[in-house]
Protein backbone atom coordinates (compact mmCIF):
# COMPACT_ATOMS: atom_id res chain seq x y z
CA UNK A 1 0.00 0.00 0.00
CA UNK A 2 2.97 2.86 1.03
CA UNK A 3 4.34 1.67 -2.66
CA UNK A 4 1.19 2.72 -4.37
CA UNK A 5 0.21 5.73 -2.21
CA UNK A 6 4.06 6.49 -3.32
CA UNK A 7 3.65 6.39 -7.00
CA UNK A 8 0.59 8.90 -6.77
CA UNK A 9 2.75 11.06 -4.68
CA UNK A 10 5.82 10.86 -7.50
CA UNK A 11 3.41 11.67 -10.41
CA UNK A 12 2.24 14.34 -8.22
CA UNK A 13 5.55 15.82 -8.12
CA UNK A 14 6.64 15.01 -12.25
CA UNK A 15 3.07 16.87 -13.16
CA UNK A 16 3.86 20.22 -11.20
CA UNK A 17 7.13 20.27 -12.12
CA UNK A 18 6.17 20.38 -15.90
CA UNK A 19 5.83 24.19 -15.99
CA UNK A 20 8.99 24.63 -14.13
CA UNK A 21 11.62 22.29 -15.91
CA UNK A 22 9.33 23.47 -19.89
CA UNK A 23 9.92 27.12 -19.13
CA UNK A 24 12.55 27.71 -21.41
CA UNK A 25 10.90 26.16 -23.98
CA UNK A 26 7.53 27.53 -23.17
CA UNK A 27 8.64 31.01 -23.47
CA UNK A 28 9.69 30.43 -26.76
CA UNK A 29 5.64 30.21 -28.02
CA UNK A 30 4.21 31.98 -24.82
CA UNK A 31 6.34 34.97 -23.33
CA UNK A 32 6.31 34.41 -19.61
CA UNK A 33 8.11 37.26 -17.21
CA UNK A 34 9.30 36.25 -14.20
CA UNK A 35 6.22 38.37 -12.51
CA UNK A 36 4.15 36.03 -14.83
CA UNK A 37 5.92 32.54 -13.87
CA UNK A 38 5.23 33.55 -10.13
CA UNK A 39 1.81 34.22 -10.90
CA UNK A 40 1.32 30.56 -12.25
CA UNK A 41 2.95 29.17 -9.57
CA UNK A 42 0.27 31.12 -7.05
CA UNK A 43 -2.49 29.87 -9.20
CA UNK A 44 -1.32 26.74 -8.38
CA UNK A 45 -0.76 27.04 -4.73
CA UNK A 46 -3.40 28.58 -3.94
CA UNK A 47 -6.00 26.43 -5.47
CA UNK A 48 -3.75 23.66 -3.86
CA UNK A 49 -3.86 25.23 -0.53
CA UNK A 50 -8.10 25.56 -0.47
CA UNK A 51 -8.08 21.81 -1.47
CA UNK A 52 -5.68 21.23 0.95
CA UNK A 53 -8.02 21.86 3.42
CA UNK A 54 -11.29 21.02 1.99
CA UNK A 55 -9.52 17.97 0.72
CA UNK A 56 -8.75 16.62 4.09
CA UNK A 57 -12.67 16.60 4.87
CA UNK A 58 -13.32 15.03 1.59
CA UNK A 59 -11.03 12.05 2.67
CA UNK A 60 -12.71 11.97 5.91
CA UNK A 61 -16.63 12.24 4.28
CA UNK A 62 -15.78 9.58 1.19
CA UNK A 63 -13.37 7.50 2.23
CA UNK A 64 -9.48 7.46 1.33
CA UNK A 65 -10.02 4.82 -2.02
CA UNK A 66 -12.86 7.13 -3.64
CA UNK A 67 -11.41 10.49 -2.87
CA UNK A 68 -7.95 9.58 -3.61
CA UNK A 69 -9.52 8.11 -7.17
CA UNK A 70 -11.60 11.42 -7.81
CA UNK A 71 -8.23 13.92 -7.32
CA UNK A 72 -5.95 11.72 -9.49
CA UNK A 73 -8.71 12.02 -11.97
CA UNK A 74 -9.33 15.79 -11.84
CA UNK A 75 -5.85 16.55 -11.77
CA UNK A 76 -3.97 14.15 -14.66
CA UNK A 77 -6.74 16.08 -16.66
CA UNK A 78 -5.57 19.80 -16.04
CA UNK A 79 -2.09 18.25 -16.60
CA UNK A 80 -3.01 17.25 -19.84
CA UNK A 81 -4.78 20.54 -20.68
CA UNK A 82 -1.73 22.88 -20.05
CA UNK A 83 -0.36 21.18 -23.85
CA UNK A 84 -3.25 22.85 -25.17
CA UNK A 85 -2.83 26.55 -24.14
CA UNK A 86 -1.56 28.81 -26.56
CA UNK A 87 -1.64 31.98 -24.11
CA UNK A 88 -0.59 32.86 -20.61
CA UNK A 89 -4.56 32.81 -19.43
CA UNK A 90 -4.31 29.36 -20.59
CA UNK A 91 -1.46 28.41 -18.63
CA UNK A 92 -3.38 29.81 -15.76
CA UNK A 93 -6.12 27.97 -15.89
CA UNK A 94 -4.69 24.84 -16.02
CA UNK A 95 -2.15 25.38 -13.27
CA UNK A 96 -5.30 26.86 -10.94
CA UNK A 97 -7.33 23.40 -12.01
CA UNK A 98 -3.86 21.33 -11.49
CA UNK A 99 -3.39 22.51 -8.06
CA UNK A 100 -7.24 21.68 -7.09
CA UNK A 101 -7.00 17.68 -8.18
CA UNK A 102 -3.01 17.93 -6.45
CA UNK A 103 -4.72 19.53 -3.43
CA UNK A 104 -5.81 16.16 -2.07
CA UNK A 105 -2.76 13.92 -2.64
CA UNK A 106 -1.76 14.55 1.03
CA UNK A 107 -4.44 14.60 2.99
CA UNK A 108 -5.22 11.22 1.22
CA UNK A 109 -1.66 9.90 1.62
CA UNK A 110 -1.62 10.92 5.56
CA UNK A 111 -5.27 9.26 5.99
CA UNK A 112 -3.94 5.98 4.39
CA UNK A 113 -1.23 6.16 6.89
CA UNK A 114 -3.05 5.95 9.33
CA UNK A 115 -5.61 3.50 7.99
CA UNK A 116 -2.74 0.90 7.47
CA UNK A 117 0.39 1.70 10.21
CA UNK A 118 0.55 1.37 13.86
CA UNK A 119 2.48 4.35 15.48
CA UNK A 120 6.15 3.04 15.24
CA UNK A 121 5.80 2.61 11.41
CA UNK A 122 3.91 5.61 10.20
CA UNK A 123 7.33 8.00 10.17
CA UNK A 124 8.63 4.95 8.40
CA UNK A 125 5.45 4.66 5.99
CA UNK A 126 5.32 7.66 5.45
CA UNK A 127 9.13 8.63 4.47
CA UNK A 128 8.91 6.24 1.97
CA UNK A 129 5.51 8.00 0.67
CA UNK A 130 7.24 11.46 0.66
CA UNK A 131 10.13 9.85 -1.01
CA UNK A 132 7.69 9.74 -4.10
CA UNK A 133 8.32 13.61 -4.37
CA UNK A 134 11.70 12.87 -4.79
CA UNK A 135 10.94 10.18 -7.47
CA UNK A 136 8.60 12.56 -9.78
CA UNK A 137 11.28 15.50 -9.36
CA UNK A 138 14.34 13.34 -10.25
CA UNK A 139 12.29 11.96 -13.37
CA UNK A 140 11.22 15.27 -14.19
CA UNK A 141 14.23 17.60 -15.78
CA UNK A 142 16.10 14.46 -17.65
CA UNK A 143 12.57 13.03 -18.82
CA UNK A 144 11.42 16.28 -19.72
CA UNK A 145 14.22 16.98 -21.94
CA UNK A 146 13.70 14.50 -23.99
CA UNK A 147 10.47 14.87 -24.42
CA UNK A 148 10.87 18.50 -25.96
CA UNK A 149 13.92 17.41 -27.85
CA UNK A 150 11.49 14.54 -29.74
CA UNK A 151 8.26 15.85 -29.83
CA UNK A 152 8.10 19.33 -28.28
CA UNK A 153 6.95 21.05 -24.78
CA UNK A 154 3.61 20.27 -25.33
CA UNK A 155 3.40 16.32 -25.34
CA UNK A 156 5.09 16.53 -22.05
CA UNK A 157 1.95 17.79 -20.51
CA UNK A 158 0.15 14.96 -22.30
CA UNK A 159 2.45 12.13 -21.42
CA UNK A 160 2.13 12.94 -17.80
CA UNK A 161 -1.52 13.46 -17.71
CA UNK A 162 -1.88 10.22 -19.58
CA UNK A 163 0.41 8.39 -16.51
CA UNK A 164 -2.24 9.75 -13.75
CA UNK A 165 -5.07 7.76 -15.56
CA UNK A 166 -3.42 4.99 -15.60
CA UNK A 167 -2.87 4.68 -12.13
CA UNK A 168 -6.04 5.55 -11.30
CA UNK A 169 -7.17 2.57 -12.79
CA UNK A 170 -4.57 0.49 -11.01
CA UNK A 171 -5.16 2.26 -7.61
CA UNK A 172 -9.30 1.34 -7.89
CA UNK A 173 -8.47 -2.16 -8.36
CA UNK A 174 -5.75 -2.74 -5.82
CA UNK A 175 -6.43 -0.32 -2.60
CA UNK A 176 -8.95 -1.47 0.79
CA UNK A 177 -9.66 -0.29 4.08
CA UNK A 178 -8.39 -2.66 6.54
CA UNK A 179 -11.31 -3.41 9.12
CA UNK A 180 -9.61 -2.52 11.98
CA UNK A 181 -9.42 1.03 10.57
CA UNK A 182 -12.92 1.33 10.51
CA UNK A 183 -13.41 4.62 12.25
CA UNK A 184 -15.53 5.48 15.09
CA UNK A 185 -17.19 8.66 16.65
CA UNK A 186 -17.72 11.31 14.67
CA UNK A 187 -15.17 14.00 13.74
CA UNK A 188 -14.12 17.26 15.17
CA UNK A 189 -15.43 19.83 13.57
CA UNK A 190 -12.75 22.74 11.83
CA UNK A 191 -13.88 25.79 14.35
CA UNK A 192 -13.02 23.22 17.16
CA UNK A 193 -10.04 22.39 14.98
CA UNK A 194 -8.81 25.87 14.71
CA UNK A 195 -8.94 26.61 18.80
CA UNK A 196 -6.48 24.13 19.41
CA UNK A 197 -2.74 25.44 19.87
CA UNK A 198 -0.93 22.78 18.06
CA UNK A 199 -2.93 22.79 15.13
CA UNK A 200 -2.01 26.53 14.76
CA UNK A 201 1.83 25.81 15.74
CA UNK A 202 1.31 22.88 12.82
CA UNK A 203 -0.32 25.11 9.75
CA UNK A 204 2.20 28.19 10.98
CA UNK A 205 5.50 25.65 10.67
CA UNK A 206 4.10 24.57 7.76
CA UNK A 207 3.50 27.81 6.01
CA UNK A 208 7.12 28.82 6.76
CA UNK A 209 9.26 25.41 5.67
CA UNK A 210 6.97 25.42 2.34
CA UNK A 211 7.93 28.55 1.70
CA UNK A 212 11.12 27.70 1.76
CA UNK A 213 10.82 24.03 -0.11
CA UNK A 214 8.04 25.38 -3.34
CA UNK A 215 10.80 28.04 -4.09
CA UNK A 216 12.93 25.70 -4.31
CA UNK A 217 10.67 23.32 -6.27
CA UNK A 218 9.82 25.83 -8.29
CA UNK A 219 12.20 28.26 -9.02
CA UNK A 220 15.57 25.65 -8.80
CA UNK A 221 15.43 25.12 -12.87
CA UNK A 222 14.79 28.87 -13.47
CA UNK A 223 17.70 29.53 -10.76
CA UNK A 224 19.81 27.42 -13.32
CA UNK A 225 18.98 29.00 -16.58
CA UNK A 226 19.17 32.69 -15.56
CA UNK A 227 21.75 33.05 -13.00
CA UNK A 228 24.08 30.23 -14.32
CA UNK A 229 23.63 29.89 -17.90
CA UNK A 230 22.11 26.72 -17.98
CA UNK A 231 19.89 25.42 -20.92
CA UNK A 232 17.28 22.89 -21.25
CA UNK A 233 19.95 19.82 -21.86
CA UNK A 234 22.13 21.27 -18.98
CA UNK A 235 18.70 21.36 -16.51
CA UNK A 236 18.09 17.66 -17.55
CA UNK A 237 21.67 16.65 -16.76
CA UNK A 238 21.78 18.31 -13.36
CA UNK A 239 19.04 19.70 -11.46
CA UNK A 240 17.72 15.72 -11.04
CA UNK A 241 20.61 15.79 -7.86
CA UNK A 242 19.27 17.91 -5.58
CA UNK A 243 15.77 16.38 -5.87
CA UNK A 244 17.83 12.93 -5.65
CA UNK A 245 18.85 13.82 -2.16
CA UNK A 246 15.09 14.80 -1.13
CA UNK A 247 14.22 11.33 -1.96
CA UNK A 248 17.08 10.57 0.98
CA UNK A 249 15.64 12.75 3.32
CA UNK A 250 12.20 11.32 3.17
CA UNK A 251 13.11 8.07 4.13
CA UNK A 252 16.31 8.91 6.57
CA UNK A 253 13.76 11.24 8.21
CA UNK A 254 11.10 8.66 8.61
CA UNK A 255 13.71 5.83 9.25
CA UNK A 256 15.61 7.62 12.05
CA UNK A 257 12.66 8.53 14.09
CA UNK A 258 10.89 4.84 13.86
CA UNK A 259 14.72 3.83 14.82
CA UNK A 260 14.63 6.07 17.97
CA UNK A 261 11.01 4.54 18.88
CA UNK A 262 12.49 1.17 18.43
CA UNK A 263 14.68 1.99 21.00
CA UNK A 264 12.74 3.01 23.73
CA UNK A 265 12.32 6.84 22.58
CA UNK A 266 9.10 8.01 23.72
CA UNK A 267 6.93 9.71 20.44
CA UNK A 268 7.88 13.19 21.73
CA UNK A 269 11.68 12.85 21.74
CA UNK A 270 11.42 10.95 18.59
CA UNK A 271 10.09 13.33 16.25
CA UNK A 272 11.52 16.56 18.26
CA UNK A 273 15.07 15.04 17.89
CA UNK A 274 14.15 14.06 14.09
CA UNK A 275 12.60 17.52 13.00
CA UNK A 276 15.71 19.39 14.88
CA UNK A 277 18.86 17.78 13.23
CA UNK A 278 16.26 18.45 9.67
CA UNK A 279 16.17 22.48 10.15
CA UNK A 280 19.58 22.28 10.81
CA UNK A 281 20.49 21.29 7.70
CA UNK A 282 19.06 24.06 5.87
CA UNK A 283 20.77 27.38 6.72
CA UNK A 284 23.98 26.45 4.49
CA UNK A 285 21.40 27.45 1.65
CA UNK A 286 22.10 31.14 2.36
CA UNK A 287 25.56 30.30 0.65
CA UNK A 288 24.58 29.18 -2.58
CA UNK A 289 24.96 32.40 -4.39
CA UNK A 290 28.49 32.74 -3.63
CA UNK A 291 29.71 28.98 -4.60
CA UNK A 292 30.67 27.44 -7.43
CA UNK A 293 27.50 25.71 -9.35
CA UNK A 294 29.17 22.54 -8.32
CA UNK A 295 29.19 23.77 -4.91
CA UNK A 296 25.97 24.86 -5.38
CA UNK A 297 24.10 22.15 -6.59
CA UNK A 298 25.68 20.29 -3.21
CA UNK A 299 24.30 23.14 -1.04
CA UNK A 300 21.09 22.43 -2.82
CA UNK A 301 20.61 18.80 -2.44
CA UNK A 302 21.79 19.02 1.15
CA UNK A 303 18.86 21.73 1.76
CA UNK A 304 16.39 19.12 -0.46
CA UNK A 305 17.57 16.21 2.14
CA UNK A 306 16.73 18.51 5.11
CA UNK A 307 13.51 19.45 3.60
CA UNK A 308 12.02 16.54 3.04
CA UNK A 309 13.36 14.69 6.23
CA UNK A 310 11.27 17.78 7.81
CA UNK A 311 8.48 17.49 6.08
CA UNK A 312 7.75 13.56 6.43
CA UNK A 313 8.24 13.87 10.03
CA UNK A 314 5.81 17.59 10.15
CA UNK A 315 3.14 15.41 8.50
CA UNK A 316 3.20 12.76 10.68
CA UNK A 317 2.36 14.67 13.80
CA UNK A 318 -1.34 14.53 12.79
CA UNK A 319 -1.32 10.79 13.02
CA UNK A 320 0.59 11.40 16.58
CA UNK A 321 -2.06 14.25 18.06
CA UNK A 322 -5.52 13.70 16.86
CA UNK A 323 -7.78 10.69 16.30
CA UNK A 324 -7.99 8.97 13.06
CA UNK A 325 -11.21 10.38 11.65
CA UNK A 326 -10.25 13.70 12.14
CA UNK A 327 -6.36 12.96 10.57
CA UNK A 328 -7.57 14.06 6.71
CA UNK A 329 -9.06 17.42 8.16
CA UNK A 330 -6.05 18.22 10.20
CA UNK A 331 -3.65 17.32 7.62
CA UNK A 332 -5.69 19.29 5.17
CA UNK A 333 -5.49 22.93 7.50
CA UNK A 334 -1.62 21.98 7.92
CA UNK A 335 -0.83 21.44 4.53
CA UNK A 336 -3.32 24.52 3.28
CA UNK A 337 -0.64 26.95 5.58
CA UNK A 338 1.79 25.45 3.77
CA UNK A 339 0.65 26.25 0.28
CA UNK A 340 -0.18 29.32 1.32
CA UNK A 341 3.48 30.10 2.69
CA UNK A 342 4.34 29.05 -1.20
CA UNK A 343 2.28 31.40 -2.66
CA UNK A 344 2.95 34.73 -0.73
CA UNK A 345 7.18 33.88 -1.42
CA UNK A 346 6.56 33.12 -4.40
CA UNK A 347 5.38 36.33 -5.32
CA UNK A 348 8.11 38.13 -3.33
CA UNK A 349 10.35 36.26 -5.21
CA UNK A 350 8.96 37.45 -8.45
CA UNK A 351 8.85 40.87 -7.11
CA UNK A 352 12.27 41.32 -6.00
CA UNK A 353 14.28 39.51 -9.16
CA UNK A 354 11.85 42.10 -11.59
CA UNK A 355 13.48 44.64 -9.75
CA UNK A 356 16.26 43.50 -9.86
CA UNK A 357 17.41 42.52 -6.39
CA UNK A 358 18.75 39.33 -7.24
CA UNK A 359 18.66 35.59 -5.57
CA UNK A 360 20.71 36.90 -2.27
CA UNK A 361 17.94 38.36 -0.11
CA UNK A 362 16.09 35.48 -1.22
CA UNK A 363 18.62 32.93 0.17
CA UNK A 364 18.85 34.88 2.86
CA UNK A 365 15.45 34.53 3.60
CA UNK A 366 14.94 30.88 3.13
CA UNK A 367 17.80 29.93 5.41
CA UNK A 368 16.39 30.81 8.62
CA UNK A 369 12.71 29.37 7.83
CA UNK A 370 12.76 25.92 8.99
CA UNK A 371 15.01 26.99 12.02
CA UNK A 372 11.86 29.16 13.25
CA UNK A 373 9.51 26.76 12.11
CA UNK A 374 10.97 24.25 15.06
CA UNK A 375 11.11 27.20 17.71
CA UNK A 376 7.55 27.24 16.86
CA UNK A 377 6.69 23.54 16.43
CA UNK A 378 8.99 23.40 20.08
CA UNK A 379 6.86 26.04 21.73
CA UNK A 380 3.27 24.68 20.79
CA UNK A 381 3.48 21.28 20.90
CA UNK A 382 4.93 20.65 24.38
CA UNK A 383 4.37 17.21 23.95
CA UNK A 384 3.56 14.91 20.84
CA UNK A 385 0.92 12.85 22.34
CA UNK A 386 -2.72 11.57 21.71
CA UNK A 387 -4.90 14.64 22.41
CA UNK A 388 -8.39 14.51 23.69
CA UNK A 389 -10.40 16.57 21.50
């Protein structure tokens, strides 16, 4: 089951990061400033962060083998339909409609979780899920630049949206509810949601460490062809490394925290000790504009590791704190402050390379964001524990 709820996650991941890795070629039929390509992004995120949420309570209302079959649906389908658009409202549109079938994917993936792993697994379970990011990003610039070298930008849109289907199919056949995740009582409803402290210490470290990691995402192959002179061969050759070492992350970060169960850690100290030694990892970013771009592709991929080590470990807390029918809507508000950390960045981003500020103040910026994500995470959530709500 993590193995199939892992593919969904790694076409996830190779559909968003169509528009990203195609740019260059994009622009070439559709001119795109940078304004512009943070403006798709934001379409993206935040029709990704609403879903987010609402898709959480979907999960919860339909059940984690319908819902997750609807979203794959909706979104292979706006994948497809950005190789139709022949203007920047196209692009738009799509991205917006991308980001509402993607919206889900977690929610689902963290509900599944819990559906299928007992406590001292799910960090495990669900490393090796997030690892899927890492998957669909590392097949992503090399696949990609084949694709527009044989047939053009635009079948890549259709290829991917074509892989989707087919594992929709596969996932309707294969997935069940085990019985004993059968879930009783009712859930807790978002307003009672939204009074509790650690969900808002959740959704606020969220919204800072995605702000950092969807810049990255995002604007990593753009980083490469502006500031150091890459082109679309180059991005296919390289920028697969740095998404390589996410993949690591994901399942060191999982693996190391089941590890420290396994050994008498209590919960708490397990995924405190786990999230800590991830934000550490990440303020050697802030020294990526003064390398080398070998050295810089190595401060990236050890930023990527840290990321996603922090991030399988952030969204297994909900399976930790709250009971299992109300995991999807919890998950859902966390990951919706995380989209919505993506979009307002991404914009500043945008803002400050149009005039002309350059990638430093940027770095700068994303260096320090998972740090005070874990003074947060530290500070409202005193201890990672079943709650009674």
């Amino acid at each position: 089951m993590a193995g199939l709820i892992t593919a969904a996650i790694a076409i996830s991941y190779l559909d968003r990061q169509t528009l990203p890795v195609a740019i260059a070629a994009i622009q070439k039929d559709i001119p795109v400033s940078n304004t512009q390509f943070s403006q798709l992004q934001a379409a993206f995120l935040v029709a990704y962060a609403v879903m987010y949420a609402a898709g959480g309570k979907l999960m919860d209302a339909w059940g984690t083998k319908t819902g997750f079959l609807v979203i794959m649906i909706v979104w292979s389908a706006a994948c497809a339909g950005h190789g139709l658009a022949t203007a920047f409202l196209g692009l738009a549109v799509c991205r917006f409609l991308l980001g509402m079938g993607e919206g889900g994917g977690f929610p689902a993936a963290t509900k599944a979780v819990a559906e299928w792993f007992p406590a001292e697994q799910r960090s495990t379970a669900m490393g090796m899920i997030n690892a899927g990011t890492a998957v669909g990003a590392v097949i992503a610039p090399p696949a990609i630049a084949v694709i527009i070298g044989l047939w053009g930008w635009r079948w890549v849109f259709f290829l991917t949206g074509a892989a989707g289907l087919v594992w929709s199919w596969a996932w309707w056949r294969i997935y069940s509810t085990p019985l004993r995740a059968t879930d009783a009582g009712s859930a807790v409803r978002w307003l009672k949601l939204l009074g509790i402290r650690q969900v808002w210490g959740l959704v606020t470290a969220k919204f800072l460490s995605d702000a950092a990691w969807y810049f990255y995402l995002f604007w990593l192959p753009k980083y490469l062809y502006d500031m150091r002179g890459f082109d679309t061969k180059q991005v296919g050759t390289f920028a697969w490394i740095p998404y390589a070492a996410s993949g690591l992350g994901s399942l060191l970060g999982g693996w190391f925290s089941s590890r420290l169960l396994r050994g008498g850690a209590t919960v708490n100290r397990a995924r405190k000790v786990a999230l800590g030694l991830s934000a550490a990892l990440m303020p050697w970013i802030f020294f990526v504009t003064q390398a080398p771009v070998e050295v810089a592709l190595l401060l990236f991929s050890l930023a990527f590791c840290g990321q996603q080590s922090w991030s399988t470990l952030v969204m297994t807390l909900p399976t930790d704190l709250f009971p299992r029918i109300s995991v999807g809507a919890v998950a859902g508000l966390v990951g919706f402050g995380g989209a919505m950390g993506g979009v307002v960045f991404g914009l500043v981003v945008g803002w400050l390379l149009d005039r002309g500020l350059g990638y430093e103040p940027v770095f700068a910026m994303v260096s320090l964001m998972h740090v005070t994500a874990f003074g947060i995470i530290l500070t409202t959530i005193r201890r990672v524990e079943p709650l009674h709500v």
